[in-house]
Each structure stands twice: as C-alpha cells, then as structure tokens.
C-alpha atoms as a PDB file:
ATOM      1  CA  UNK A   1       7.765  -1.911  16.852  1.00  0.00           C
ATOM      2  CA  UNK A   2       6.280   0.437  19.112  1.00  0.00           C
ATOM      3  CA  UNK A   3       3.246   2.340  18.030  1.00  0.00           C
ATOM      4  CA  UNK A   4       2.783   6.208  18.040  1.00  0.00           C
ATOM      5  CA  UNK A   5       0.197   8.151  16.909  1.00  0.00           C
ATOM      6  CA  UNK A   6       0.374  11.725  15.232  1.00  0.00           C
ATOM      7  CA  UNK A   7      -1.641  14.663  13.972  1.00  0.00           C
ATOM      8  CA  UNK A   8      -1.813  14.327  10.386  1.00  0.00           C
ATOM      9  CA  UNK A   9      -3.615  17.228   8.166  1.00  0.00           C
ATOM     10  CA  UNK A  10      -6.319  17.162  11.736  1.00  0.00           C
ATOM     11  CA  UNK A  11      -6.706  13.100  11.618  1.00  0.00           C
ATOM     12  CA  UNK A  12      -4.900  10.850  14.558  1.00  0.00           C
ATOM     13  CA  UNK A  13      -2.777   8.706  12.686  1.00  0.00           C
ATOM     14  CA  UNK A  14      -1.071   5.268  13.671  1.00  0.00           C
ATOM     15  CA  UNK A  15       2.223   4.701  12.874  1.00  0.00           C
ATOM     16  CA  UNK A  16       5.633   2.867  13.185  1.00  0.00           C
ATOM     17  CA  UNK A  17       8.945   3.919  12.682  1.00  0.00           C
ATOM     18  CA  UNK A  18      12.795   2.085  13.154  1.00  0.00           C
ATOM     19  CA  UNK A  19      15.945   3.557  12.745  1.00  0.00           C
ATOM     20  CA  UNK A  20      17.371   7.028  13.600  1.00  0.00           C
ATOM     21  CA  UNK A  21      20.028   7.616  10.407  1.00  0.00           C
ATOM     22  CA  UNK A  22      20.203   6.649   6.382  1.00  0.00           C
ATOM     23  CA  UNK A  23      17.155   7.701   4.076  1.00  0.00           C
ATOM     24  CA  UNK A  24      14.000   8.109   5.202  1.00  0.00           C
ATOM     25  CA  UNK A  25      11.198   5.460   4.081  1.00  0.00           C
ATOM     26  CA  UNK A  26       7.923   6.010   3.999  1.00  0.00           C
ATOM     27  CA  UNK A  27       6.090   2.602   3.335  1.00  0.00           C
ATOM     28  CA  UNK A  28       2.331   3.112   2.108  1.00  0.00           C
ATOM     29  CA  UNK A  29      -0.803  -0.116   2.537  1.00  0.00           C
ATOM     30  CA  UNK A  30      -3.239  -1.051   0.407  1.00  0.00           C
ATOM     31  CA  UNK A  31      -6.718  -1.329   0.403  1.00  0.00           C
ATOM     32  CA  UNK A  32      -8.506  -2.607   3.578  1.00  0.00           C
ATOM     33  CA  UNK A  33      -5.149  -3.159   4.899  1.00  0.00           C
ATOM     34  CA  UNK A  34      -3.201  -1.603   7.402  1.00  0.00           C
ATOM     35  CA  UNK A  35       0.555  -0.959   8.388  1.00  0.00           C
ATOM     36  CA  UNK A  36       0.715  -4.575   9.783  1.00  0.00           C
ATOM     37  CA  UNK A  37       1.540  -4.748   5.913  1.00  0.00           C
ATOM     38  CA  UNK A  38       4.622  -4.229   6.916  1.00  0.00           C
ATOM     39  CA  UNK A  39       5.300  -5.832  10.142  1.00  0.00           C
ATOM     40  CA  UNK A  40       8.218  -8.288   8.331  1.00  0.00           C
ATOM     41  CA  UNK A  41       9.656  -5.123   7.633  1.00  0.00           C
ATOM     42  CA  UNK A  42       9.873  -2.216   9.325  1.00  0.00           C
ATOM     43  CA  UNK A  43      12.945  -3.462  11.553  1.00  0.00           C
ATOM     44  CA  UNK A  44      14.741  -5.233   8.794  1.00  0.00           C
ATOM     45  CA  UNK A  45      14.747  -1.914   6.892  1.00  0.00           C
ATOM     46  CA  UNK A  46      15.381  -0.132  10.139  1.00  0.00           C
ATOM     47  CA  UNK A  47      18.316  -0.894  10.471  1.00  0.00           C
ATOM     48  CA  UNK A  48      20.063   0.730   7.354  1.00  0.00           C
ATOM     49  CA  UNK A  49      17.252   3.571   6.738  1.00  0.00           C
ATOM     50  CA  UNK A  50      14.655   5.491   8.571  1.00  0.00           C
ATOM     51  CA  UNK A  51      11.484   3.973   8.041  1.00  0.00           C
ATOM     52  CA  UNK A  52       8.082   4.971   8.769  1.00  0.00           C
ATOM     53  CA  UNK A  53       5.151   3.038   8.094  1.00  0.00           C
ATOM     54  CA  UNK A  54       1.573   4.496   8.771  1.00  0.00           C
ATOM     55  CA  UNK A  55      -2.015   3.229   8.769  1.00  0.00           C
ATOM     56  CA  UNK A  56      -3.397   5.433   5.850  1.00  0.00           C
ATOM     57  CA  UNK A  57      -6.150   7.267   7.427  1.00  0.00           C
ATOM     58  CA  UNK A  58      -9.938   5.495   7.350  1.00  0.00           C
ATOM     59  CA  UNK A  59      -7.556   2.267   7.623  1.00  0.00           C
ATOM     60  CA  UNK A  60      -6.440   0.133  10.595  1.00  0.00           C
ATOM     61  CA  UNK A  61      -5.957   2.529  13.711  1.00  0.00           C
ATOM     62  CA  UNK A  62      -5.826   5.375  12.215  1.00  0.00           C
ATOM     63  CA  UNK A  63      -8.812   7.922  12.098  1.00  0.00           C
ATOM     64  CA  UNK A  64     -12.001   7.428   9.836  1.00  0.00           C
ATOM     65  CA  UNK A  65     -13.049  11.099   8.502  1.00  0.00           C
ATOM     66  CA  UNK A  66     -17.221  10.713   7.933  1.00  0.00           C
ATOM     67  CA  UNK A  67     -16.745  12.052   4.276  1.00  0.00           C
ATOM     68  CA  UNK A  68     -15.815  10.414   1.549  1.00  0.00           C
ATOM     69  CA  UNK A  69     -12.487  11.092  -0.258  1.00  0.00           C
ATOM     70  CA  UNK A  70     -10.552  11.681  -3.014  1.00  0.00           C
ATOM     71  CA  UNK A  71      -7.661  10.473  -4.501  1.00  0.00           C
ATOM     72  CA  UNK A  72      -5.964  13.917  -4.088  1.00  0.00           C
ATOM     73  CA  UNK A  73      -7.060  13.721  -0.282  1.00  0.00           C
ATOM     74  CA  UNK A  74      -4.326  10.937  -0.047  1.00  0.00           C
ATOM     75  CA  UNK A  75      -1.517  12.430  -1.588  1.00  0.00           C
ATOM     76  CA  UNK A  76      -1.833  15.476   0.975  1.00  0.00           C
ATOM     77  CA  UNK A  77      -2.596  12.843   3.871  1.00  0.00           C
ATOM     78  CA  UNK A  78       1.400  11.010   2.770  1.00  0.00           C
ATOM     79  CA  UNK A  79       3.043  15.116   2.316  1.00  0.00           C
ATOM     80  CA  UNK A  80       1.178  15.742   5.435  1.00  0.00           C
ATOM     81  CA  UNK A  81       2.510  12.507   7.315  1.00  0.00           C
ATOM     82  CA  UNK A  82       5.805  13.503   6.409  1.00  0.00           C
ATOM     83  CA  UNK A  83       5.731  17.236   7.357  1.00  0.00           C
ATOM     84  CA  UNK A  84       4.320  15.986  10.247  1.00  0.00           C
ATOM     85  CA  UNK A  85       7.623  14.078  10.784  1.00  0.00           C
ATOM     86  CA  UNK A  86       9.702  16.504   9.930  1.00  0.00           C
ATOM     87  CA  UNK A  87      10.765  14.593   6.555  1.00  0.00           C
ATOM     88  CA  UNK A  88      11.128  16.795   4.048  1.00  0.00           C
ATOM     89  CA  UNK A  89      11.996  14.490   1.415  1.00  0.00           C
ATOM     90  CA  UNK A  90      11.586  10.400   1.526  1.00  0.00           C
ATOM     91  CA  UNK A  91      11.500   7.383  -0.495  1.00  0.00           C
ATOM     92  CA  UNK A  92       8.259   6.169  -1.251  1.00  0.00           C
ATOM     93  CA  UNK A  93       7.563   2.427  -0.965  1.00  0.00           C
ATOM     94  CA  UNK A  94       3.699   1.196  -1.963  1.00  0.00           C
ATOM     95  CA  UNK A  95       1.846  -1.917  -2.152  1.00  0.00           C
ATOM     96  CA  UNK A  96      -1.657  -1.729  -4.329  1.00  0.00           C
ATOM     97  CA  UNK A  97      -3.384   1.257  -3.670  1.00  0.00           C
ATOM     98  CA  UNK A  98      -0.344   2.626  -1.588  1.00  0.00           C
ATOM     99  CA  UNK A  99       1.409   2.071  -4.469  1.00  0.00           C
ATOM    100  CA  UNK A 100      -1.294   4.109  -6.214  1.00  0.00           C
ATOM    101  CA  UNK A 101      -0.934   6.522  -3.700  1.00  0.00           C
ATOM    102  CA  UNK A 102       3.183   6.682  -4.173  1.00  0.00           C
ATOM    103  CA  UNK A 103       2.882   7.318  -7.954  1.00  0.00           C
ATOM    104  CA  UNK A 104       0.290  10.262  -7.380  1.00  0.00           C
ATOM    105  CA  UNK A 105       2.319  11.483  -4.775  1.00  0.00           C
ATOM    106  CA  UNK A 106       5.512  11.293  -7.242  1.00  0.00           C
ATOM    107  CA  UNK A 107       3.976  12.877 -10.138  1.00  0.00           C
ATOM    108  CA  UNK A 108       2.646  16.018  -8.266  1.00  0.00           C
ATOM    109  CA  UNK A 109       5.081  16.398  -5.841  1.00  0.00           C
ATOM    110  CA  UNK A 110       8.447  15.448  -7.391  1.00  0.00           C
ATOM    111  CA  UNK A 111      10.260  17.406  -5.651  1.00  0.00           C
ATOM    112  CA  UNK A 112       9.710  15.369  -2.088  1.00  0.00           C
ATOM    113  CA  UNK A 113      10.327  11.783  -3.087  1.00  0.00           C
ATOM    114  CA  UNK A 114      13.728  10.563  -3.357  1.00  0.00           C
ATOM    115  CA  UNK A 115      13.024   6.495  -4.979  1.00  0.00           C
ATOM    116  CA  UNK A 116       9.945   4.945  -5.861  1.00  0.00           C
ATOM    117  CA  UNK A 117       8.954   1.433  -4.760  1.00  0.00           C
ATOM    118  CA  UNK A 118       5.627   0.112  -6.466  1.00  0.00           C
ATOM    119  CA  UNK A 119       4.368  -3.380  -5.090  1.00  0.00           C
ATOM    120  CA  UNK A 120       1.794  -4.499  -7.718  1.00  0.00           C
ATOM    121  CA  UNK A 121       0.603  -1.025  -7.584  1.00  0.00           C
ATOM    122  CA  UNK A 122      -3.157  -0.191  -8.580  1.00  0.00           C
ATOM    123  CA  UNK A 123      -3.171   1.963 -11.959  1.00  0.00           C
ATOM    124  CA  UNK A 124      -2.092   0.575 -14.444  1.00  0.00           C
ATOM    125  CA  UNK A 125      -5.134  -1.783 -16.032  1.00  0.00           C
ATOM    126  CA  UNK A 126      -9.205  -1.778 -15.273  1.00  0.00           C
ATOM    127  CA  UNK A 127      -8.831  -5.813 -14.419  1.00  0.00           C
ATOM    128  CA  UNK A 128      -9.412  -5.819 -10.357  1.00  0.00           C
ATOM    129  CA  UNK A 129     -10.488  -9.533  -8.603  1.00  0.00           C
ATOM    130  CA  UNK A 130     -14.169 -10.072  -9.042  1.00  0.00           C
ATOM    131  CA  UNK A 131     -14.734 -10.365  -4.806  1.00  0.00           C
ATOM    132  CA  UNK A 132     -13.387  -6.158  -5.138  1.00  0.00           C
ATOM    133  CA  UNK A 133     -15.391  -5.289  -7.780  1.00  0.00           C
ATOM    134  CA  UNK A 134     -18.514  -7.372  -5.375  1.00  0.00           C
ATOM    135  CA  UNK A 135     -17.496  -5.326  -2.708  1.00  0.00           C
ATOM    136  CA  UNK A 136     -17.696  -2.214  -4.379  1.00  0.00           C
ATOM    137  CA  UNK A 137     -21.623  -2.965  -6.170  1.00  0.00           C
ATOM    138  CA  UNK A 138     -23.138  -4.482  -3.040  1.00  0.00           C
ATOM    139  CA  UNK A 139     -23.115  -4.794   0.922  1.00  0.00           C
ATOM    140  CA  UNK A 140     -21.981  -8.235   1.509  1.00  0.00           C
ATOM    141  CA  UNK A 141     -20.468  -7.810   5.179  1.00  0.00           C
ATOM    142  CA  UNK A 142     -21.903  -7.410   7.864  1.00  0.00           C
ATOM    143  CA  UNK A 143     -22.660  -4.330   9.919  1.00  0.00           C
ATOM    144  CA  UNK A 144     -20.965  -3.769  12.776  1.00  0.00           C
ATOM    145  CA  UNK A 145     -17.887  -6.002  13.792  1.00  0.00           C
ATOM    146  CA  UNK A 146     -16.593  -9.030  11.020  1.00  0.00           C
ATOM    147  CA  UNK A 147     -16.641 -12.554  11.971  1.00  0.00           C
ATOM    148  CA  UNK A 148     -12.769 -13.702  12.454  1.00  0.00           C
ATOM    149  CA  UNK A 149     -13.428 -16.260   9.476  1.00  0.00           C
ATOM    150  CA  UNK A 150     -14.856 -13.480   6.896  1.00  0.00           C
ATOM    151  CA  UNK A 151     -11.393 -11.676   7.515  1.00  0.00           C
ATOM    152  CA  UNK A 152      -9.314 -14.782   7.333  1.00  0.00           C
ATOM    153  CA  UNK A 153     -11.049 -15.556   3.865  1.00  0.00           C
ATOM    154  CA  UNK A 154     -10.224 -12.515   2.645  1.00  0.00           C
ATOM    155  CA  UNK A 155      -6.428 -12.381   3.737  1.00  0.00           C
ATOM    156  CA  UNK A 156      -6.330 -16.008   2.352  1.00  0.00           C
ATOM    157  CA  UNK A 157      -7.244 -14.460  -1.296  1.00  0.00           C
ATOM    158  CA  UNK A 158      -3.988 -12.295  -1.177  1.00  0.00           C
ATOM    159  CA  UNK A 159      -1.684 -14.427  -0.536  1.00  0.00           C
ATOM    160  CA  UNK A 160      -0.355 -17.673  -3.090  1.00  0.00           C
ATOM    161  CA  UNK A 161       0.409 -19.413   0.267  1.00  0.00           C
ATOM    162  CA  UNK A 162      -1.980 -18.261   2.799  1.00  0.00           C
ATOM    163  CA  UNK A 163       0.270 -21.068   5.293  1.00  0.00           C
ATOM    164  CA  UNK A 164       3.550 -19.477   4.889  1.00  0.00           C
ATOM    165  CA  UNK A 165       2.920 -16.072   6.250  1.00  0.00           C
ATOM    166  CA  UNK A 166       3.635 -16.250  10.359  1.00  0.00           C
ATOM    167  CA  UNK A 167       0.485 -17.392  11.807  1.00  0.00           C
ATOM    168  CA  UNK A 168       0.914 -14.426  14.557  1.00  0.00           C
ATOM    169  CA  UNK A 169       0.892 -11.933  11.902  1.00  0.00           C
ATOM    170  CA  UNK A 170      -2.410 -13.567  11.045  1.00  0.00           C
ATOM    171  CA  UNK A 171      -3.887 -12.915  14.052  1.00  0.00           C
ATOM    172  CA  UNK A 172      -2.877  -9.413  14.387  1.00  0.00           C
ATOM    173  CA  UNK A 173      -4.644  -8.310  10.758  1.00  0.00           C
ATOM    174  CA  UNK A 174      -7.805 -10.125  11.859  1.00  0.00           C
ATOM    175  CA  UNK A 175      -7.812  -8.329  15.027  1.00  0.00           C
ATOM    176  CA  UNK A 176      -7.198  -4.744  13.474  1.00  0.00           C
ATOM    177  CA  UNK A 177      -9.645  -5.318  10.607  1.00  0.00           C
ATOM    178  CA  UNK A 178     -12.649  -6.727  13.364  1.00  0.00           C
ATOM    179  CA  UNK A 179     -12.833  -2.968  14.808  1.00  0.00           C
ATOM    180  CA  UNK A 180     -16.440  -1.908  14.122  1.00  0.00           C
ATOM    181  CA  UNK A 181     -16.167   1.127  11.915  1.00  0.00           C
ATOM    182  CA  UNK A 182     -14.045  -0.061  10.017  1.00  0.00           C
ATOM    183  CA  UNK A 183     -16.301  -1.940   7.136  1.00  0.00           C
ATOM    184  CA  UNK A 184     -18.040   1.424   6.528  1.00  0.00           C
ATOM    185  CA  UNK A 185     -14.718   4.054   5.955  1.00  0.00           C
ATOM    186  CA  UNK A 186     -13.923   0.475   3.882  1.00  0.00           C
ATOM    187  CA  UNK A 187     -16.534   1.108   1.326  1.00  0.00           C
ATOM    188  CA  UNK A 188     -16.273   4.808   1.448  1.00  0.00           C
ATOM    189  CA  UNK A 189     -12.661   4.453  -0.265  1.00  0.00           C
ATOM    190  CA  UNK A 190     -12.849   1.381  -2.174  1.00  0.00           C
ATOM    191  CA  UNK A 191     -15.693   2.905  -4.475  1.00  0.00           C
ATOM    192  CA  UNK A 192     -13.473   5.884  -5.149  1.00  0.00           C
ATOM    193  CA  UNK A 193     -11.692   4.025  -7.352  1.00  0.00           C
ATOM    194  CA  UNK A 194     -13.630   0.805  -8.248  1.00  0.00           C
ATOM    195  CA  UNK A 195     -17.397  -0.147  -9.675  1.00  0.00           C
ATOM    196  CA  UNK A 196     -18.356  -3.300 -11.127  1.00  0.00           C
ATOM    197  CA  UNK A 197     -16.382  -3.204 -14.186  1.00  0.00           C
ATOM    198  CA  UNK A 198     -12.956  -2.565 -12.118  1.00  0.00           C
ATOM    199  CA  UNK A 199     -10.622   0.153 -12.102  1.00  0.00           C
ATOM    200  CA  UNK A 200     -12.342   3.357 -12.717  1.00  0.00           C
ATOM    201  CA  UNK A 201     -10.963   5.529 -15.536  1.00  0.00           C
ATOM    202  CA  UNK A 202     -10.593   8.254 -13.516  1.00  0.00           C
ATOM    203  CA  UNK A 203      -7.747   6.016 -11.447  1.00  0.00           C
ATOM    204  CA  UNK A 204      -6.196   4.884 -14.984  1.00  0.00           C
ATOM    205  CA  UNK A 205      -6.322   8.620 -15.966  1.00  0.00           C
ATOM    206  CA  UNK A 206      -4.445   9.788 -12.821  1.00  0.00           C
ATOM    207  CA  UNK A 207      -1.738   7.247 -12.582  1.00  0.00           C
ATOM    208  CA  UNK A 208      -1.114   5.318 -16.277  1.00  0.00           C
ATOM    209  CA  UNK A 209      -1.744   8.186 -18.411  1.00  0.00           C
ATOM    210  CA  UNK A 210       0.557  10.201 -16.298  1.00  0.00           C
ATOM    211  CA  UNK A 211       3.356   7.967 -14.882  1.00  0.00           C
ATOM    212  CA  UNK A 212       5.961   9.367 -17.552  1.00  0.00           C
ATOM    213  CA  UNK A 213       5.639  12.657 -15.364  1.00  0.00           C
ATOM    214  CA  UNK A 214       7.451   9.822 -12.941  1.00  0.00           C
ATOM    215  CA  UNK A 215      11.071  11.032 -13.001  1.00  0.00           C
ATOM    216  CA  UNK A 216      12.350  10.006  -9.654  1.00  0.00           C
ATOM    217  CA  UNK A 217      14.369   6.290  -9.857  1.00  0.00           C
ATOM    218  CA  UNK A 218      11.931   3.550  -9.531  1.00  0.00           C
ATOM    219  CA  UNK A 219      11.213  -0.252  -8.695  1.00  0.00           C
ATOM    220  CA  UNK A 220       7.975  -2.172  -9.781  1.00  0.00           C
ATOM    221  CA  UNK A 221       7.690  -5.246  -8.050  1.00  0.00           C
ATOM    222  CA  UNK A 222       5.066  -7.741  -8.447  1.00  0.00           C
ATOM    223  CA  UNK A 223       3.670 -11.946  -7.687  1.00  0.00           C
ATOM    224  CA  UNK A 224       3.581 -13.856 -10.599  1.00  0.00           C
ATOM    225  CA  UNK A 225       0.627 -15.406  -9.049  1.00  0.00           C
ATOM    226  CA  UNK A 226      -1.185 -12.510  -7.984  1.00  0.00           C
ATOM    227  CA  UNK A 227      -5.101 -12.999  -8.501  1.00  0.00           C
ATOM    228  CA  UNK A 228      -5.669  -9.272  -7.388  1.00  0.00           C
ATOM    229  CA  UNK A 229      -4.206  -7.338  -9.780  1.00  0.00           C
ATOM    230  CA  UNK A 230      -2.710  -9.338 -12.566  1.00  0.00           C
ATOM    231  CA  UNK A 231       0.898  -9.760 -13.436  1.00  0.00           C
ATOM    232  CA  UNK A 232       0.453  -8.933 -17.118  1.00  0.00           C
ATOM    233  CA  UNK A 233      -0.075  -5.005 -16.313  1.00  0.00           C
ATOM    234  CA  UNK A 234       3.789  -4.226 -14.772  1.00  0.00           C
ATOM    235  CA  UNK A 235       4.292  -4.991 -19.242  1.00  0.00           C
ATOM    236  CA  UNK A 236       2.025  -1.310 -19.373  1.00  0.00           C
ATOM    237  CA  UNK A 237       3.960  -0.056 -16.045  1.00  0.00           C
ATOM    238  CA  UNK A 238       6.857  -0.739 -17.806  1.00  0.00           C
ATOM    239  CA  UNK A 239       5.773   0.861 -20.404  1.00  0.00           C
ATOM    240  CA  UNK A 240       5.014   4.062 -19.113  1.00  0.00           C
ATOM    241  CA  UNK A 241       7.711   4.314 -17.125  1.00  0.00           C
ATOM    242  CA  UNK A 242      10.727   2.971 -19.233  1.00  0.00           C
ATOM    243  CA  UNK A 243      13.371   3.985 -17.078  1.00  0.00           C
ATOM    244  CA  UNK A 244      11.502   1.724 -13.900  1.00  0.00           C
ATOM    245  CA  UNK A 245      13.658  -1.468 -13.020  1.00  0.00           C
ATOM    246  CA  UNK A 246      11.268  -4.589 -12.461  1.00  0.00           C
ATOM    247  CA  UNK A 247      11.199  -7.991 -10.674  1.00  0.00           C
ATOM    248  CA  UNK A 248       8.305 -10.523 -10.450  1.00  0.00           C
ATOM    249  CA  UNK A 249       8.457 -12.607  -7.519  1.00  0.00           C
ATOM    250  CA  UNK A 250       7.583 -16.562  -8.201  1.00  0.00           C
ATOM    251  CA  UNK A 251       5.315 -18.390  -5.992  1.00  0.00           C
ATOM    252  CA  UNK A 252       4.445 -14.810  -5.091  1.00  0.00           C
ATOM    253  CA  UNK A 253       0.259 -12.924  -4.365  1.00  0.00           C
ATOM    254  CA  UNK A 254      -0.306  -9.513  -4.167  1.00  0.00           C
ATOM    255  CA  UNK A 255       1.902  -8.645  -1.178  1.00  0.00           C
ATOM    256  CA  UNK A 256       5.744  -9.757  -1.953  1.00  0.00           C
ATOM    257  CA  UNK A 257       6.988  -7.681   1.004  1.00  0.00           C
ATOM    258  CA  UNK A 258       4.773 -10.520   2.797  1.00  0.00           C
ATOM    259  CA  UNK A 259       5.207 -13.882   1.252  1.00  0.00           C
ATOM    260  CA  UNK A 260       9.033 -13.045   0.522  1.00  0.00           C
ATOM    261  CA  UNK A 261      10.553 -10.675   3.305  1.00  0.00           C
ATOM    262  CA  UNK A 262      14.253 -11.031   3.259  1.00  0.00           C
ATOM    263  CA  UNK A 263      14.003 -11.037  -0.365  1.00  0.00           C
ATOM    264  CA  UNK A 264      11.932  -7.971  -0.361  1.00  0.00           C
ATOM    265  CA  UNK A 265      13.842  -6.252   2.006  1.00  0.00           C
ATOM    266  CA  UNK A 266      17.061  -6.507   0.484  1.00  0.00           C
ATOM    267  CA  UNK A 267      16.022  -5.685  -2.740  1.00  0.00           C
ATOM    268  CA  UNK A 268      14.931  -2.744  -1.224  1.00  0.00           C
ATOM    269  CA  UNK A 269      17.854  -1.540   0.801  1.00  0.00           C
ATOM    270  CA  UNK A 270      19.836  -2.126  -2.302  1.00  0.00           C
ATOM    271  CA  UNK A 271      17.633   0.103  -4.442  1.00  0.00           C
ATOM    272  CA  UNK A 272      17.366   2.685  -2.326  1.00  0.00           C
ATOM    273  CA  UNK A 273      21.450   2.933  -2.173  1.00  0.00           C
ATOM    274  CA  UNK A 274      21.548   1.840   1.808  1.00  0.00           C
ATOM    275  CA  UNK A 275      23.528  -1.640   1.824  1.00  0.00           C
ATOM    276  CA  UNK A 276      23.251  -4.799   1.822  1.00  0.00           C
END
C-alpha cells in the first residue's frame, strides 16, 4: 500500500487506497489507532472494491488541529475525505470509535453511504475498559515520545491473542503511535466522549438513541472476547437497529478485521454485494 496524503476540510490527511472499479469503501479507525488498522485489508478488499482507508485526523500521520473537537467535527472530516476523493457516495466500514463515527455519519448524511459496517462500534452502552476511562481522568503517559513497551501494552489489551497478529504489523503501530504529538491530540479526543464513569451520554445520545434513523443496510460485527467494549451491547445495537445483520467472532478482541482477516474480509465483500 502506498501512502498519499490529501487536503481534507484544511488538515493533511494520510491515507491508503487499492483498487480502481466496484464500490467504493471507506474504512474508518478507532481510538488512538491509525489506518494500520487496516493493513490486513486494504488489498484483500482491493481487489473487488475501491477502498480507502485514512488516518482520522489528530491520529497516526495525519494532522493534529490544536483545538479540541467535536463529534460533529468527524462526520464532516469522513464527507470531507470523500469529496476530497471525488466519492460521492461509499460504504462505510468502522471499528470502535470509527464505527461511532460511521453511524453519525449514516444518520445525518443518509444520502452518501451506501452499507454500513460496525466493528464493535462505540455507542451503544456507558461500559468502556477501566485503562480508557484512566486515560481519560488522569495523565499517565509520558510527555513527549512513548516508550516502545507502553505502546506494546496497550496493543496487547486489544487483542484476545496479542501473538497471532503478524509481528511486522506490530512494529509498524508502535512506530506510528511513538511520534511525539501524538499523546496530546490523544487526550484531546478521547475525553470528548469518555470521563471516569465511561461513555458519556452525550455519545449514547448521538448514536443509540438515534440509530433507528439508520436506514442504509448494515453489519455489526463484534469479539466475543472483547475486554474494550463488551459483547453484550451488539443485544442493544441490535436492538436499535432491527434490520442490522450480526456476527460475533470467537476467540475474537476488539479488532476482528485484525485477529480474523480472511474471515473479515470476506464477510465483507459479500455484504457489500462485491463477490466472493
């Protein structure tokens, strides 16, 4: 995958794309992550859609406004990625906050997504690990650039097998999430959304109490051992959006398209209508 970078809404954005025909795919990260997210991915998707994965701006590569944002800032950074791109309409594909991000963008701007793909999407319950909630109260990292193990740590809490994801891949995160700015655009965003009790209400407000606004066709996928956001709220996902098809992934975190790629990926292509 080759990177590119692009003006999006004034911010330099990082991104990757494969494929030139099918459906366009917009794949969205989560929190503290980047689009290295998807680096078991991109090509495997490439090659029956067009997929573009960015880092979400204050993430990864990507530029890290001084302000803090909102939650509406990131639904016009994703419509601004793709008008940037020239995609006028997409799928939307999101893992935790991205998948946040997805159903936001879905329920105000209908008209530009095609499918919806949430990965244990952030929304749907207040229950968040106790290490995010930390992070949100109090300072505990460092200033200025992360020790390698501090990053490793907290990869190895999203993941159920830390061991099987490619040991390359590894490296790569570690080195994208050791560039010194990024801790502090980390915080920024993170207490947007959480405080020490978990999700705030404003998030379950946004995104539970108005996914049946969520018309488009959509997936919820989620780990069955995910100790980030627990299994038990794709039941109120479910809920709220009762036409949503749903699989839980066994032996399975908080990043399926991760821990189980060809799996992933092909229940993707086949959701989205492109093949098998």
């Amino acid at each position: 995958m080759n990177e590119q970078y692009i003006d999006v809404n004034g911010w330099r954005t990082r991104y990757v794309s494969a494929g030139e025909s099918g459906p366009a795919l917009v794949l969205l990260h989560g929190l503290g992550a980047s689009l290295e997210s998807w680096r078991l991915n991109v090509e495997a998707l490439g090659k029956h859609l067009r997929v573009f994965a960015p880092d979400l701006f204050y993430f990864g590569k990507s530029a890290k406004p001084p302000f803090n944002p909102t939650h509406a800032d990131f639904v016009g950074f994703v419509l601004g990625f793709m008008n940037a791109l020239g995609v006028p309409r997409a799928s939307l594909v999101g893992n935790s906050m991205g998948g946040a991000i997805a159903a936001r963008t879905t329920i105000h701007a209908p008209e530009r997504v095609e499918h919806l793909v949430l990965v244990a999407p952030a929304g749907f319950g207040h229950e968040v690990a106790w290490w995010l909630r930390l992070r949100a109260l109090i300072d505990v990292r460092p200033r200025g650039m992360p020790p390698p193990w501090m990053v490793r740590y907290g990869l190895s809490r999203v993941f159920h097998k830390p061991d099987h994801i490619p040991a390359a891949l590894v490296d790569e995160m570690v080195r994208v999430n050791q560039a010194p700015d990024i801790f502090d655009a980390y915080r920024r965003v993170i207490r947007t959304g959480v405080n020490w009790r978990g999700l705030k209400p404003i998030m379950l407000q946004e995104i539970r109490d108005c996914a049946d606004r969520i018309h488009a066709p959509t997936l919820i996928v989620w780990g069955k051992q995910d100790r980030v956001l627990p299994v038990k709220q794709l039941e109120v996902a479910r809920e709220k959006i009762p036409h949503a098809r749903t699989c839980v992934f066994d032996e399975c975190g908080h990043a399926p398209q991760m821990e189980h790629p060809d799996k992933f990926n092909a229940l993707v292509r086949e959701f989205v209508g492109a093949g098998a």
